[in-house]
C-alpha atoms as a PDB file:
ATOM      1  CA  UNK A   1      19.792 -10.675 -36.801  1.00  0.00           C
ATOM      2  CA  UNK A   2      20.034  -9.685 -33.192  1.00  0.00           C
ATOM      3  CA  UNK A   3      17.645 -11.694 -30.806  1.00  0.00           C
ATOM      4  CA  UNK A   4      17.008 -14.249 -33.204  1.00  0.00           C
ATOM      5  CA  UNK A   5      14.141 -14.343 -36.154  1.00  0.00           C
ATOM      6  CA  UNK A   6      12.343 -11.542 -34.505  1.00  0.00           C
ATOM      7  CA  UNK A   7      14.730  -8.876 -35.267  1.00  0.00           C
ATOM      8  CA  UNK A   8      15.905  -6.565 -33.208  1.00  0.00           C
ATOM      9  CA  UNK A   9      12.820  -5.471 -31.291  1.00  0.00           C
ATOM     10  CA  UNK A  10      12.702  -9.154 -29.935  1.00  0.00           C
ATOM     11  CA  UNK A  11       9.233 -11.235 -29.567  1.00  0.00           C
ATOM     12  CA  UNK A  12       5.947  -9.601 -29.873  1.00  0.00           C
ATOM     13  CA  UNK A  13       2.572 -10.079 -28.861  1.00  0.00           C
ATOM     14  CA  UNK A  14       0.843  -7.651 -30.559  1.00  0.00           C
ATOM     15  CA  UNK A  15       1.841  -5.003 -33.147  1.00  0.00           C
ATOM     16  CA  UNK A  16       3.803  -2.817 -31.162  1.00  0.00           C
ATOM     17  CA  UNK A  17       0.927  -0.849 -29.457  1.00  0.00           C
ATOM     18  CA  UNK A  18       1.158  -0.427 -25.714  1.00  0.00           C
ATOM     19  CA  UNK A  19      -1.885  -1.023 -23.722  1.00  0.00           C
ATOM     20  CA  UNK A  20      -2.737   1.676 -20.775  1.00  0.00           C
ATOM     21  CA  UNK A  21      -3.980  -0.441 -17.814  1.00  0.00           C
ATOM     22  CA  UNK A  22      -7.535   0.558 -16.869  1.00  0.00           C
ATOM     23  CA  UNK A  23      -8.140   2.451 -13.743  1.00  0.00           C
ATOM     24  CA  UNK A  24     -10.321   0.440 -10.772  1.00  0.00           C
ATOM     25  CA  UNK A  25     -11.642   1.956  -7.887  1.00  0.00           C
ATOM     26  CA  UNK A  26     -10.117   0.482  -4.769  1.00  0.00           C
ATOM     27  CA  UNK A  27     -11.515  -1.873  -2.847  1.00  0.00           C
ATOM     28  CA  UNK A  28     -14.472  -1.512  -0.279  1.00  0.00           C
ATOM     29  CA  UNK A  29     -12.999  -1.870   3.319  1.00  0.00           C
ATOM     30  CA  UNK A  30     -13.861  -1.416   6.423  1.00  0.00           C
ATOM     31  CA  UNK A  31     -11.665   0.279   9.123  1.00  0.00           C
ATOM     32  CA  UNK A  32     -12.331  -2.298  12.033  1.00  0.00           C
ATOM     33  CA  UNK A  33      -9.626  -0.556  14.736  1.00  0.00           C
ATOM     34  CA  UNK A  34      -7.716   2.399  14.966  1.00  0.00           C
ATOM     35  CA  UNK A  35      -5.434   3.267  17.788  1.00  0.00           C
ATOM     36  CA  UNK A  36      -2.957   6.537  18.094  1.00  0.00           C
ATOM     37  CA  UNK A  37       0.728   5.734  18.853  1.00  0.00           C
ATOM     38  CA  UNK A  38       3.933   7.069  18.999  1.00  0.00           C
ATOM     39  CA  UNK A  39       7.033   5.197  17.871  1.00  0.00           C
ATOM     40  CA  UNK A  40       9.334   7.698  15.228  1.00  0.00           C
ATOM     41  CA  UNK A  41       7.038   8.423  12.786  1.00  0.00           C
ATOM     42  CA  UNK A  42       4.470   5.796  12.782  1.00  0.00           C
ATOM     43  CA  UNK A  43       1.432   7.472  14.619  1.00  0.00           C
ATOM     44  CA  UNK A  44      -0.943   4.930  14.025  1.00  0.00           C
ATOM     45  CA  UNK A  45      -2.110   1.311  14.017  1.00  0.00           C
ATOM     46  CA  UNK A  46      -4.922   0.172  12.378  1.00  0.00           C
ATOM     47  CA  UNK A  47      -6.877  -2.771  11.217  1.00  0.00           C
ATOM     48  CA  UNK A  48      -8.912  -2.877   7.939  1.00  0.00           C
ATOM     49  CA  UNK A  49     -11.370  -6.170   6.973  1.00  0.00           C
ATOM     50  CA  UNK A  50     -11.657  -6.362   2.818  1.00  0.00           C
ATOM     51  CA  UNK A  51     -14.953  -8.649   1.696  1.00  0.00           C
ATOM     52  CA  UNK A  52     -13.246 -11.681   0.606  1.00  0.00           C
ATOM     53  CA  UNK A  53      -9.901 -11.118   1.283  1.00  0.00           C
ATOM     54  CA  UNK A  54      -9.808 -11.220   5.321  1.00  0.00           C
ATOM     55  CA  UNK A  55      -8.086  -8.756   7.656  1.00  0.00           C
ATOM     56  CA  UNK A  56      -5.128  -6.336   7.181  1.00  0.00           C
ATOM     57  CA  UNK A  57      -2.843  -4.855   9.550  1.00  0.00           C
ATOM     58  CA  UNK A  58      -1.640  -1.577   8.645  1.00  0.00           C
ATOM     59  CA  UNK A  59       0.660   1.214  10.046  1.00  0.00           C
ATOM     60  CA  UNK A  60       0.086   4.377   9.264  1.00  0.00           C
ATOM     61  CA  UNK A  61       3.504   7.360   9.160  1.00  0.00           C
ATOM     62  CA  UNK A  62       3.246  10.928   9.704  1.00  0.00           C
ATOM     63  CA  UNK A  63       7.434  11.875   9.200  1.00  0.00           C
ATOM     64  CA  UNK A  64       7.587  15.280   9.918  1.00  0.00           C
ATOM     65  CA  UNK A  65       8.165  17.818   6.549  1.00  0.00           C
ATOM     66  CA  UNK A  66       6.738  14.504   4.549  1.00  0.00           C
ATOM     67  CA  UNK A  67       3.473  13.505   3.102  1.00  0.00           C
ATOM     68  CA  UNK A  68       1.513  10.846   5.655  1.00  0.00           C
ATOM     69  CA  UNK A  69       1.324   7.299   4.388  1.00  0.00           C
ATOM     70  CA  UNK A  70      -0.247   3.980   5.418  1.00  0.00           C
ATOM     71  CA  UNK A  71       1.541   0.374   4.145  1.00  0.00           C
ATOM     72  CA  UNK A  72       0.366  -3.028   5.720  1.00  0.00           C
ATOM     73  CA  UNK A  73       2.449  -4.132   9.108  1.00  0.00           C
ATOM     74  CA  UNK A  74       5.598  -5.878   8.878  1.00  0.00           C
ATOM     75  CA  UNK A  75       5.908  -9.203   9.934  1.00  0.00           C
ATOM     76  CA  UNK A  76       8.566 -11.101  11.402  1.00  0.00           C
ATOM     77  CA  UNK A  77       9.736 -14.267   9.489  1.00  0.00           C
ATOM     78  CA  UNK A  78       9.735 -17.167  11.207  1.00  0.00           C
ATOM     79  CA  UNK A  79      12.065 -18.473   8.671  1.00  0.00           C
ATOM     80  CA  UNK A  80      15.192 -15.691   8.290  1.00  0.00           C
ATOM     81  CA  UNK A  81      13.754 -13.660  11.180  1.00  0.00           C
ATOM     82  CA  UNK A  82      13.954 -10.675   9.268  1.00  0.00           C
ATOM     83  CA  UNK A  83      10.620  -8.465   8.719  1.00  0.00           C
ATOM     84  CA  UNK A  84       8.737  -8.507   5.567  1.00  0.00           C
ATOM     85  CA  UNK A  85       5.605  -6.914   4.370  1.00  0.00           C
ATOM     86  CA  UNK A  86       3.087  -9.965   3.346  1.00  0.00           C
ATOM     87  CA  UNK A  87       0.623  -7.058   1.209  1.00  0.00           C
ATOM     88  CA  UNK A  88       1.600  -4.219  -0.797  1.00  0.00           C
ATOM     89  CA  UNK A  89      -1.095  -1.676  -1.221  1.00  0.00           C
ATOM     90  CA  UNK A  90      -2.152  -0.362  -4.581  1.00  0.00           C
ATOM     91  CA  UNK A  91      -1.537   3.732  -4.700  1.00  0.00           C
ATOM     92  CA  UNK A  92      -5.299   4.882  -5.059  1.00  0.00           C
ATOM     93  CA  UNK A  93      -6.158   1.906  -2.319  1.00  0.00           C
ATOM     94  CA  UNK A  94      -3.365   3.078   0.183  1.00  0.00           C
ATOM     95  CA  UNK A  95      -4.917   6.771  -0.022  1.00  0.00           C
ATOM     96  CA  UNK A  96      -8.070   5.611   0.568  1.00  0.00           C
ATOM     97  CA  UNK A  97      -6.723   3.818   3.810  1.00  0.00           C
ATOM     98  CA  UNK A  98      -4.658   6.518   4.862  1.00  0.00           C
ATOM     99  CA  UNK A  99      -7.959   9.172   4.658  1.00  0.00           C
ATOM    100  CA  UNK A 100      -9.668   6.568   6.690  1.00  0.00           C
ATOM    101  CA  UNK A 101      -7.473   6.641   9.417  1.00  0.00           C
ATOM    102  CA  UNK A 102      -6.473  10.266   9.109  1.00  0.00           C
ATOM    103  CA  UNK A 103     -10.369  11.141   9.429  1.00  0.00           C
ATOM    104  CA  UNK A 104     -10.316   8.439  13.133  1.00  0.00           C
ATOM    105  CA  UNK A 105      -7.087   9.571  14.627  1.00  0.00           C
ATOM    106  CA  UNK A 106      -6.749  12.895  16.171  1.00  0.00           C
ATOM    107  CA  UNK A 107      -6.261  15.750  14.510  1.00  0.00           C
ATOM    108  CA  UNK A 108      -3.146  16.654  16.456  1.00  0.00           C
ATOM    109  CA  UNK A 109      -0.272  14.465  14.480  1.00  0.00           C
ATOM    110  CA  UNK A 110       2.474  15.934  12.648  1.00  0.00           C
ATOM    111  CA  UNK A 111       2.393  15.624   9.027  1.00  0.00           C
ATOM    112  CA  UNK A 112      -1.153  14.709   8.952  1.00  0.00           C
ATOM    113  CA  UNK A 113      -2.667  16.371   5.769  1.00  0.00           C
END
């Protein structure tokens, strides 16, 4: 028997359906700043506040030829010095924070959609 008393399929929770994860909307926020800048093909810095979760930094990329995107700010750590992202975004809630921010900054960045 291959992977013990199980068979070859292993240990099971359940019958051997798969269970679809249910769709939530994302999170309420709140865009709290937004400022343009220019640095490659980050054009934006923003900050968002999430009820009961605190404050977010979050950068926001408009690569030329690419879709835009916005992922929470890098931090340096203090420990190995190199920079990590603390918070990864959720697809649906990173669109949401990228229309936020596209809809603040002007309308003149590359990429923007």
């Amino acid at each position: 028997m291959k992977d013990g008393p199980h068979g070859a399929e292993g240990r099971r929770a359940d019958s051997g359906s798969i269970c679809e994860p249910t769709a939530c909307p994302p999170l309420p926020f709140q865009l709290v700043s937004c400022e343009p800048c220019s640095y490659g093909s980050k054009k934006g810095e923003a900050r968002i506040e999430i009820d009961g979760f605190g404050s977010v930094d979050v950068d926001y990329f408009a690569p030329p030829g690419k879709p835009s995107f916005a992922i929470a700010r890098s931090i340096k750590s203090r420990f190995t010095g190199a920079y990590e992202r603390t918070t990864r975004f959720d697809d649906e809630f990173a669109e949401a924070v990228r229309g936020a921010i596209e809809e603040r900054l002007p309308s003149s960045n590359d990429g923007s959609v």
